[in-house]
PDB file of N, CA and C in Angstrom:
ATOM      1  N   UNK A   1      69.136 122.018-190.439  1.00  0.00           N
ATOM      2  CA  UNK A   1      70.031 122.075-191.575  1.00  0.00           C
ATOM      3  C   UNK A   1      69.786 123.346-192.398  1.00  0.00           C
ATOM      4  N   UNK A   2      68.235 124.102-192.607  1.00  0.00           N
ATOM      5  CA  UNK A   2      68.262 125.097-193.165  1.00  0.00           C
ATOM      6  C   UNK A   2      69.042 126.148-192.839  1.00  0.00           C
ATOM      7  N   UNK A   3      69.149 125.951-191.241  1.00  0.00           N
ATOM      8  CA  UNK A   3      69.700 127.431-190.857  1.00  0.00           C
ATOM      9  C   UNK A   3      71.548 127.342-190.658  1.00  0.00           C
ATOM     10  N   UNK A   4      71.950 126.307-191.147  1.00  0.00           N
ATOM     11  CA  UNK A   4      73.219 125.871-190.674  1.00  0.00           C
ATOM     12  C   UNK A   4      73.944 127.171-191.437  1.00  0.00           C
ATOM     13  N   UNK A   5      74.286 127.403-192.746  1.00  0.00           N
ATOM     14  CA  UNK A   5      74.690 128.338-193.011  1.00  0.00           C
ATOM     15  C   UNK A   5      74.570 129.831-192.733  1.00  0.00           C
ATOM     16  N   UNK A   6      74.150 130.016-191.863  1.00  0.00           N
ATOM     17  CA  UNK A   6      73.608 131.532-191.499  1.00  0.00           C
ATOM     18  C   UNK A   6      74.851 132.243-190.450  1.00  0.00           C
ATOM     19  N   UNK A   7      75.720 132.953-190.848  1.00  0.00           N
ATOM     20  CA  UNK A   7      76.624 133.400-189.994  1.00  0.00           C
ATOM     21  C   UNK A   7      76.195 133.727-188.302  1.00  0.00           C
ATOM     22  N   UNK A   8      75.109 134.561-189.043  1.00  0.00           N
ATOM     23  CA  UNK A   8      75.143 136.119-187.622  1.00  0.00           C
ATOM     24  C   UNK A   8      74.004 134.920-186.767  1.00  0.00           C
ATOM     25  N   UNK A   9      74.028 133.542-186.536  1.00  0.00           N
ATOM     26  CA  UNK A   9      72.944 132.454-185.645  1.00  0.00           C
ATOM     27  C   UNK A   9      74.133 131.943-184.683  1.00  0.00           C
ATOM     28  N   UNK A  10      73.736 132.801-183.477  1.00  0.00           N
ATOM     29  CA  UNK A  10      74.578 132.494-182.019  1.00  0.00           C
ATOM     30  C   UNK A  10      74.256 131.178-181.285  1.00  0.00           C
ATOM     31  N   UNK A  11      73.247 130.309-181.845  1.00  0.00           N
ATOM     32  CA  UNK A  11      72.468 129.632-181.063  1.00  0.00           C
ATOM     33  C   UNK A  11      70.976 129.080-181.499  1.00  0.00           C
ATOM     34  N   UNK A  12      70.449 127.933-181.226  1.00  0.00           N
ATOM     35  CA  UNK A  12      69.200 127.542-181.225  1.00  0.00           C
ATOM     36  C   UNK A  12      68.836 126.350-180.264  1.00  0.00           C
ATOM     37  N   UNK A  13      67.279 126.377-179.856  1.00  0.00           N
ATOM     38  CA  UNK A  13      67.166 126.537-178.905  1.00  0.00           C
ATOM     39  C   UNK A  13      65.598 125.625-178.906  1.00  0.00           C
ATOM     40  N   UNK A  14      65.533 124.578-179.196  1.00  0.00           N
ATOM     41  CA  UNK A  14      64.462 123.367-179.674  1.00  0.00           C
ATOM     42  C   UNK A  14      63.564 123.245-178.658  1.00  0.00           C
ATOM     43  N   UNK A  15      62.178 123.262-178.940  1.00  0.00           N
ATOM     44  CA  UNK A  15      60.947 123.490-177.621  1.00  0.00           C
ATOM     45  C   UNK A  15      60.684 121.707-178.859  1.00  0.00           C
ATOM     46  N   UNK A  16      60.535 120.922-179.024  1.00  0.00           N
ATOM     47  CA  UNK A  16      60.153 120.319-179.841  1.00  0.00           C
ATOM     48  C   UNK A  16      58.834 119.353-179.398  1.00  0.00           C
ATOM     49  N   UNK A  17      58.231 119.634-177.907  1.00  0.00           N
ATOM     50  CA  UNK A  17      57.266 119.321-177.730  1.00  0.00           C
ATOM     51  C   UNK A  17      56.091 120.233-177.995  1.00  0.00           C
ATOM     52  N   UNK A  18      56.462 121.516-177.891  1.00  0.00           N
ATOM     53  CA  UNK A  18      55.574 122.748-178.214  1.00  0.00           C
ATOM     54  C   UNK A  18      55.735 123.252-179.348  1.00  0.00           C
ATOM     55  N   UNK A  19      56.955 122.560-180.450  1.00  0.00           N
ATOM     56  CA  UNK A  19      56.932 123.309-181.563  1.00  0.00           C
ATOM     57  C   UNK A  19      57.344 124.702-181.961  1.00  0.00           C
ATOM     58  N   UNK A  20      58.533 124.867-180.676  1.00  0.00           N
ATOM     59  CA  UNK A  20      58.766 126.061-180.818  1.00  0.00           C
ATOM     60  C   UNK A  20      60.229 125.787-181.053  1.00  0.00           C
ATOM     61  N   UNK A  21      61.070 126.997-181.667  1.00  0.00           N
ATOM     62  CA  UNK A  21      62.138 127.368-181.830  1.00  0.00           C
ATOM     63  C   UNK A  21      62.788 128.800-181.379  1.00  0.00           C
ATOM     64  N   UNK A  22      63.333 128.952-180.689  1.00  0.00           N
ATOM     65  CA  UNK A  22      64.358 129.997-180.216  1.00  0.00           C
ATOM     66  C   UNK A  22      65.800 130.100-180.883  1.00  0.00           C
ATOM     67  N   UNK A  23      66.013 131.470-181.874  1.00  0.00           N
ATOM     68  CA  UNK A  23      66.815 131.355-182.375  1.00  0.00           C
ATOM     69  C   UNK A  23      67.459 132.549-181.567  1.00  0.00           C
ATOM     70  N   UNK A  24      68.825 132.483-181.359  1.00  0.00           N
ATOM     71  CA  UNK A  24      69.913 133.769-180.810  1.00  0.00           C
ATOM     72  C   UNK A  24      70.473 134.196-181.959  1.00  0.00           C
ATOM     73  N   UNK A  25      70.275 135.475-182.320  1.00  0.00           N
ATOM     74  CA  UNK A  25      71.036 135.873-183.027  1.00  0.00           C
ATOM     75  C   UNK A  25      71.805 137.292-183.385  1.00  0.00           C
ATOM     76  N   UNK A  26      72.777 137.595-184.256  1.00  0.00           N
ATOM     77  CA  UNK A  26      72.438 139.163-183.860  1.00  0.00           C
ATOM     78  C   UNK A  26      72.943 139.417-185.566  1.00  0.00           C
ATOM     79  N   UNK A  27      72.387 140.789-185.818  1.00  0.00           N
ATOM     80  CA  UNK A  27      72.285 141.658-186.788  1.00  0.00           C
ATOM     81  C   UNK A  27      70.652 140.980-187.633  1.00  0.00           C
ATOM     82  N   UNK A  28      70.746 141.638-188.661  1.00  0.00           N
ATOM     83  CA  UNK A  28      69.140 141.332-189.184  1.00  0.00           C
ATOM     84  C   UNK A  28      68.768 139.752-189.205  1.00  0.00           C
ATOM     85  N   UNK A  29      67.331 139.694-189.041  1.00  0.00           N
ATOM     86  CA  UNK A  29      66.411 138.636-189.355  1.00  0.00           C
ATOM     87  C   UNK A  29      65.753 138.020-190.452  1.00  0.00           C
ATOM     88  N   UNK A  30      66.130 138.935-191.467  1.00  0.00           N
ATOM     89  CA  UNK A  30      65.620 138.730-192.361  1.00  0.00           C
ATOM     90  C   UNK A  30      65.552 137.214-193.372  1.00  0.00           C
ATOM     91  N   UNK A  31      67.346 136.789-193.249  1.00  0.00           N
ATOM     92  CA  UNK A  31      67.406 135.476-194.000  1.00  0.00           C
ATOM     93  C   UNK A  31      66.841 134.501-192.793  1.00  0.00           C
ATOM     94  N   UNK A  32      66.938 134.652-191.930  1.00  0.00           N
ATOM     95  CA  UNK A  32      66.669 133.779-190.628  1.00  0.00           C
ATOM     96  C   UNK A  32      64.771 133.140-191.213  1.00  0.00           C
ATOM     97  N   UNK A  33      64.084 134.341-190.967  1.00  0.00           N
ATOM     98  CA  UNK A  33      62.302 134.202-191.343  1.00  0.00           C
ATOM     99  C   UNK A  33      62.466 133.827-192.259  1.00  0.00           C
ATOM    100  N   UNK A  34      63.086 134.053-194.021  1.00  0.00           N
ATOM    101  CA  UNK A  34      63.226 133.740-194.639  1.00  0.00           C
ATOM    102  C   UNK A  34      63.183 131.911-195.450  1.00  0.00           C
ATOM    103  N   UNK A  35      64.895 131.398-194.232  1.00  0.00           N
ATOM    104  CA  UNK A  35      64.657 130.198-194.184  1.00  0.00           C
ATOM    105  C   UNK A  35      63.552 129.682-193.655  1.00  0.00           C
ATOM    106  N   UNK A  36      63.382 130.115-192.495  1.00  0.00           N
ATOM    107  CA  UNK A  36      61.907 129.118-191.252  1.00  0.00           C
ATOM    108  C   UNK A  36      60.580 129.134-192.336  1.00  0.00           C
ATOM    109  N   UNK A  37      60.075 130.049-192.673  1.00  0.00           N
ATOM    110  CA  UNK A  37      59.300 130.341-194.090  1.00  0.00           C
ATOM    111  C   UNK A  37      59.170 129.317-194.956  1.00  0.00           C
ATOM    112  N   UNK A  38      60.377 129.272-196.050  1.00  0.00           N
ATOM    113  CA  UNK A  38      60.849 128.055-197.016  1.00  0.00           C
ATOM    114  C   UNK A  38      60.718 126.700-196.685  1.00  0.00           C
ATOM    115  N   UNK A  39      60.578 126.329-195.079  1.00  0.00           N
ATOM    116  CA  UNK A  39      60.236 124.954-194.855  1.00  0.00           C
ATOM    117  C   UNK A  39      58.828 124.499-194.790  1.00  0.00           C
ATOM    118  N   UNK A  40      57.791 125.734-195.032  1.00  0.00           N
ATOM    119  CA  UNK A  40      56.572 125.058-194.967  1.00  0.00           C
ATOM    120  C   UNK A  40      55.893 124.242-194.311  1.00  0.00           C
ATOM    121  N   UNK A  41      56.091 124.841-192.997  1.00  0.00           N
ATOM    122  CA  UNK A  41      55.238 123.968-191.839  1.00  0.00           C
ATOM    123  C   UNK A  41      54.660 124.946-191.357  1.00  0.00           C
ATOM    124  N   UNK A  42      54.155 125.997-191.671  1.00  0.00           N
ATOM    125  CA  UNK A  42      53.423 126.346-190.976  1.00  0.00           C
ATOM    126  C   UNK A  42      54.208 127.534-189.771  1.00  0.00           C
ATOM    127  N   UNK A  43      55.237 127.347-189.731  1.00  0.00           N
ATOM    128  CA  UNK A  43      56.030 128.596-189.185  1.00  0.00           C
ATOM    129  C   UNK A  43      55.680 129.908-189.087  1.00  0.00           C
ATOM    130  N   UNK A  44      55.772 130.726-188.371  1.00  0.00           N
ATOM    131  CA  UNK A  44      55.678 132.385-187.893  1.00  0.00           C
ATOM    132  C   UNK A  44      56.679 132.862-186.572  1.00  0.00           C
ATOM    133  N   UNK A  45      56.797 134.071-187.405  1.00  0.00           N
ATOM    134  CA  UNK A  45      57.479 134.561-185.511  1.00  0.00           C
ATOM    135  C   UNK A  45      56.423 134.839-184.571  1.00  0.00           C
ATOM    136  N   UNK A  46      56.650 134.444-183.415  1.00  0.00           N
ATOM    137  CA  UNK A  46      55.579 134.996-181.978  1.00  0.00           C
ATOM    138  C   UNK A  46      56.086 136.030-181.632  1.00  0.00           C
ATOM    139  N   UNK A  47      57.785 136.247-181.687  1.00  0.00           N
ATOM    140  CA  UNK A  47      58.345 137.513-180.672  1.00  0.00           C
ATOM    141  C   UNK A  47      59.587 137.695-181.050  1.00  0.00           C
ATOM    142  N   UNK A  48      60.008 138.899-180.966  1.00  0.00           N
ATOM    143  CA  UNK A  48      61.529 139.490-181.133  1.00  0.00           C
ATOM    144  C   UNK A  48      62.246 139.983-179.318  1.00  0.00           C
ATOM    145  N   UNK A  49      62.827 139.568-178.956  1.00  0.00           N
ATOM    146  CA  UNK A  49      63.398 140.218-178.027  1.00  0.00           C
ATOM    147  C   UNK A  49      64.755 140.618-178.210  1.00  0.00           C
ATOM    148  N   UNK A  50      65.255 141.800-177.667  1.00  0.00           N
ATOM    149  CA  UNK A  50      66.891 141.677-177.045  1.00  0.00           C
ATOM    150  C   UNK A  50      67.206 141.231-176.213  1.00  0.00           C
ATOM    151  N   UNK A  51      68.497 140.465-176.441  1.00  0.00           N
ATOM    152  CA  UNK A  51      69.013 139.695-174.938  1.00  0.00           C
ATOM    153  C   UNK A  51      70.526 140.147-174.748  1.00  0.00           C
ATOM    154  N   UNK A  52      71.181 139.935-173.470  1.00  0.00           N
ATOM    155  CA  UNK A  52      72.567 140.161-173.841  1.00  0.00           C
ATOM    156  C   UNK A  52      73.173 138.913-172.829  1.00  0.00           C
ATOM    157  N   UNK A  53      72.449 137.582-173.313  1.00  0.00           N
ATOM    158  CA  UNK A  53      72.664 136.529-172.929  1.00  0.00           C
ATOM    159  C   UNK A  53      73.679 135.997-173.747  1.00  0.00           C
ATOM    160  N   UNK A  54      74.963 135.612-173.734  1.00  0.00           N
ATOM    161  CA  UNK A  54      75.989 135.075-174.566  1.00  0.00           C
ATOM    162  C   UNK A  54      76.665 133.513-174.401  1.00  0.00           C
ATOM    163  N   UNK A  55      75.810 133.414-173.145  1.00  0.00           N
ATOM    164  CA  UNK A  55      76.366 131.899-172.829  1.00  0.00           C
ATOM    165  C   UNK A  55      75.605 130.661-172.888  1.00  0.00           C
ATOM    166  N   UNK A  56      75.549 129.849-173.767  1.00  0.00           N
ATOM    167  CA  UNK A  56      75.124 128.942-173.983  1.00  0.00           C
ATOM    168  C   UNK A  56      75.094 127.442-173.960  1.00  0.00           C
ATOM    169  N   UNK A  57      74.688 126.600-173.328  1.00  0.00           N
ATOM    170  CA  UNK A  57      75.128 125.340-172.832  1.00  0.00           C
ATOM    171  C   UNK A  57      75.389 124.461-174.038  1.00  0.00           C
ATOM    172  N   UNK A  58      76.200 123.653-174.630  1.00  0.00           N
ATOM    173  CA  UNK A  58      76.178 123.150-175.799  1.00  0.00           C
ATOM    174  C   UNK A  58      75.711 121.517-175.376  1.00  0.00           C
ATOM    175  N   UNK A  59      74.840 121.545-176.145  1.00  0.00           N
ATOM    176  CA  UNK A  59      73.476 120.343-176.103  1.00  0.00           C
ATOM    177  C   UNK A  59      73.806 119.265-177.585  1.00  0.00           C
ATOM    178  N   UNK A  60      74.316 118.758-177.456  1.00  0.00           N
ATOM    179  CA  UNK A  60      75.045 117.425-178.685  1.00  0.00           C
ATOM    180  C   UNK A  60      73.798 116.660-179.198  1.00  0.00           C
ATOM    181  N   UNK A  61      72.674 116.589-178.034  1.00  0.00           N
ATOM    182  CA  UNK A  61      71.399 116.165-178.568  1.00  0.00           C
ATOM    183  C   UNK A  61      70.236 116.387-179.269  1.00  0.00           C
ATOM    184  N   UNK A  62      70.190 117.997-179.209  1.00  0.00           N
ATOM    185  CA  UNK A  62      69.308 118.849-180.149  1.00  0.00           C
ATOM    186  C   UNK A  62      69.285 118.530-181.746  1.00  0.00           C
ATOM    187  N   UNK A  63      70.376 118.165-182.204  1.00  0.00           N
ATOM    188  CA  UNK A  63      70.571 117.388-183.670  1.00  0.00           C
ATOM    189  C   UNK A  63      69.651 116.465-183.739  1.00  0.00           C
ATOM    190  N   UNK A  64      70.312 115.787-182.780  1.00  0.00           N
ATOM    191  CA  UNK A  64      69.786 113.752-183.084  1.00  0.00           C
ATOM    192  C   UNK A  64      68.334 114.130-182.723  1.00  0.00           C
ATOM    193  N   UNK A  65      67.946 114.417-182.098  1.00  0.00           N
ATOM    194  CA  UNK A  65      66.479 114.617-181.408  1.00  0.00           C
ATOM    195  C   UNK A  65      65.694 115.607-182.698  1.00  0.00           C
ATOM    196  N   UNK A  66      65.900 115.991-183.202  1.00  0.00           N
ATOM    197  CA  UNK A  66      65.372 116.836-184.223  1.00  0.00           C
ATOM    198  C   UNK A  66      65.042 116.170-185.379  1.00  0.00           C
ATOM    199  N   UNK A  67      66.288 115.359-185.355  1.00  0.00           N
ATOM    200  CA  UNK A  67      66.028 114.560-186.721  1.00  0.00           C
ATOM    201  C   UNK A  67      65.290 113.479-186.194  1.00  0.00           C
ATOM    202  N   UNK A  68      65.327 112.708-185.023  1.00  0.00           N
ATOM    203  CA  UNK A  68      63.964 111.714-184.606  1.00  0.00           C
ATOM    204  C   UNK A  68      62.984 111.971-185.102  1.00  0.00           C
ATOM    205  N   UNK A  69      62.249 113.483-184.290  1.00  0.00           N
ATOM    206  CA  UNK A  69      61.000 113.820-184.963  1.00  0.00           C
ATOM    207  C   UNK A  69      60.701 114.197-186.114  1.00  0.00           C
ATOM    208  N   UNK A  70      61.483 114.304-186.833  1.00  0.00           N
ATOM    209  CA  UNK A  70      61.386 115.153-188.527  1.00  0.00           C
ATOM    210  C   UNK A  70      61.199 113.333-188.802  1.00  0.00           C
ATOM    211  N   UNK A  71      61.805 112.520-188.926  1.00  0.00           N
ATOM    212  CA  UNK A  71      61.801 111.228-189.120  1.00  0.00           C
ATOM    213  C   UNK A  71      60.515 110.781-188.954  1.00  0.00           C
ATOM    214  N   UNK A  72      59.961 110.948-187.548  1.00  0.00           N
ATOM    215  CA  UNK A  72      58.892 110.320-187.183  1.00  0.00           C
ATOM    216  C   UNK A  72      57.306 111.151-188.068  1.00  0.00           C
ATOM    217  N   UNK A  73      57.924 112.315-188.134  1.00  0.00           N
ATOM    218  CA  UNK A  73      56.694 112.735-189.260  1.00  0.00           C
ATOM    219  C   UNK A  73      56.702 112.515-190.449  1.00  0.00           C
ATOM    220  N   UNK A  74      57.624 112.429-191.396  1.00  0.00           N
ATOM    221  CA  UNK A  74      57.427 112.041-192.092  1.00  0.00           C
ATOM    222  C   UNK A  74      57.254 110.616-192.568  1.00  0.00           C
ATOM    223  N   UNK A  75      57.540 109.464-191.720  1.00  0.00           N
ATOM    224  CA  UNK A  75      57.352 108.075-192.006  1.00  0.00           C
ATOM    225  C   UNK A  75      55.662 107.787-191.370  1.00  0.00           C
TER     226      UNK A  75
END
């Protein structure tokens, strides 16, 4: 939900057993770290790459599954 408003976010990309996040995006990073930052878990970037990957499978479950575990930690 933090990052929902963020125009230039092509994509994300939930490791949620490893705690990772893959964000696609293009033009600066700045509000991107910004938000991930503001949630206070402990967040950092590992890596910046370029990609000129544009196709993305759309996954309806990455929501619901996100909010499971955000659920399950905090209860």
């Amino acid at each position: 939900m933090k990052l929902d408003g963020i125009s230039s976010i092509v994509n994300l990309d939930f490791d949620i057993p490893n705690r990772k996040l893959i964000v696609f995006h293009s033009g600066e990073i700045d509000q991107i770290e910004k938000s991930i930052l503001e949630l206070n878990l402990g967040g950092k970037k590992i890596s910046t790459e370029q990609t000129d990957q544009t196709d993305f499978k759309e996954n309806a479950n990455q929501k619901k599954l996100l909010w499971s575990v955000l659920a399950i930690n905090v209860a």
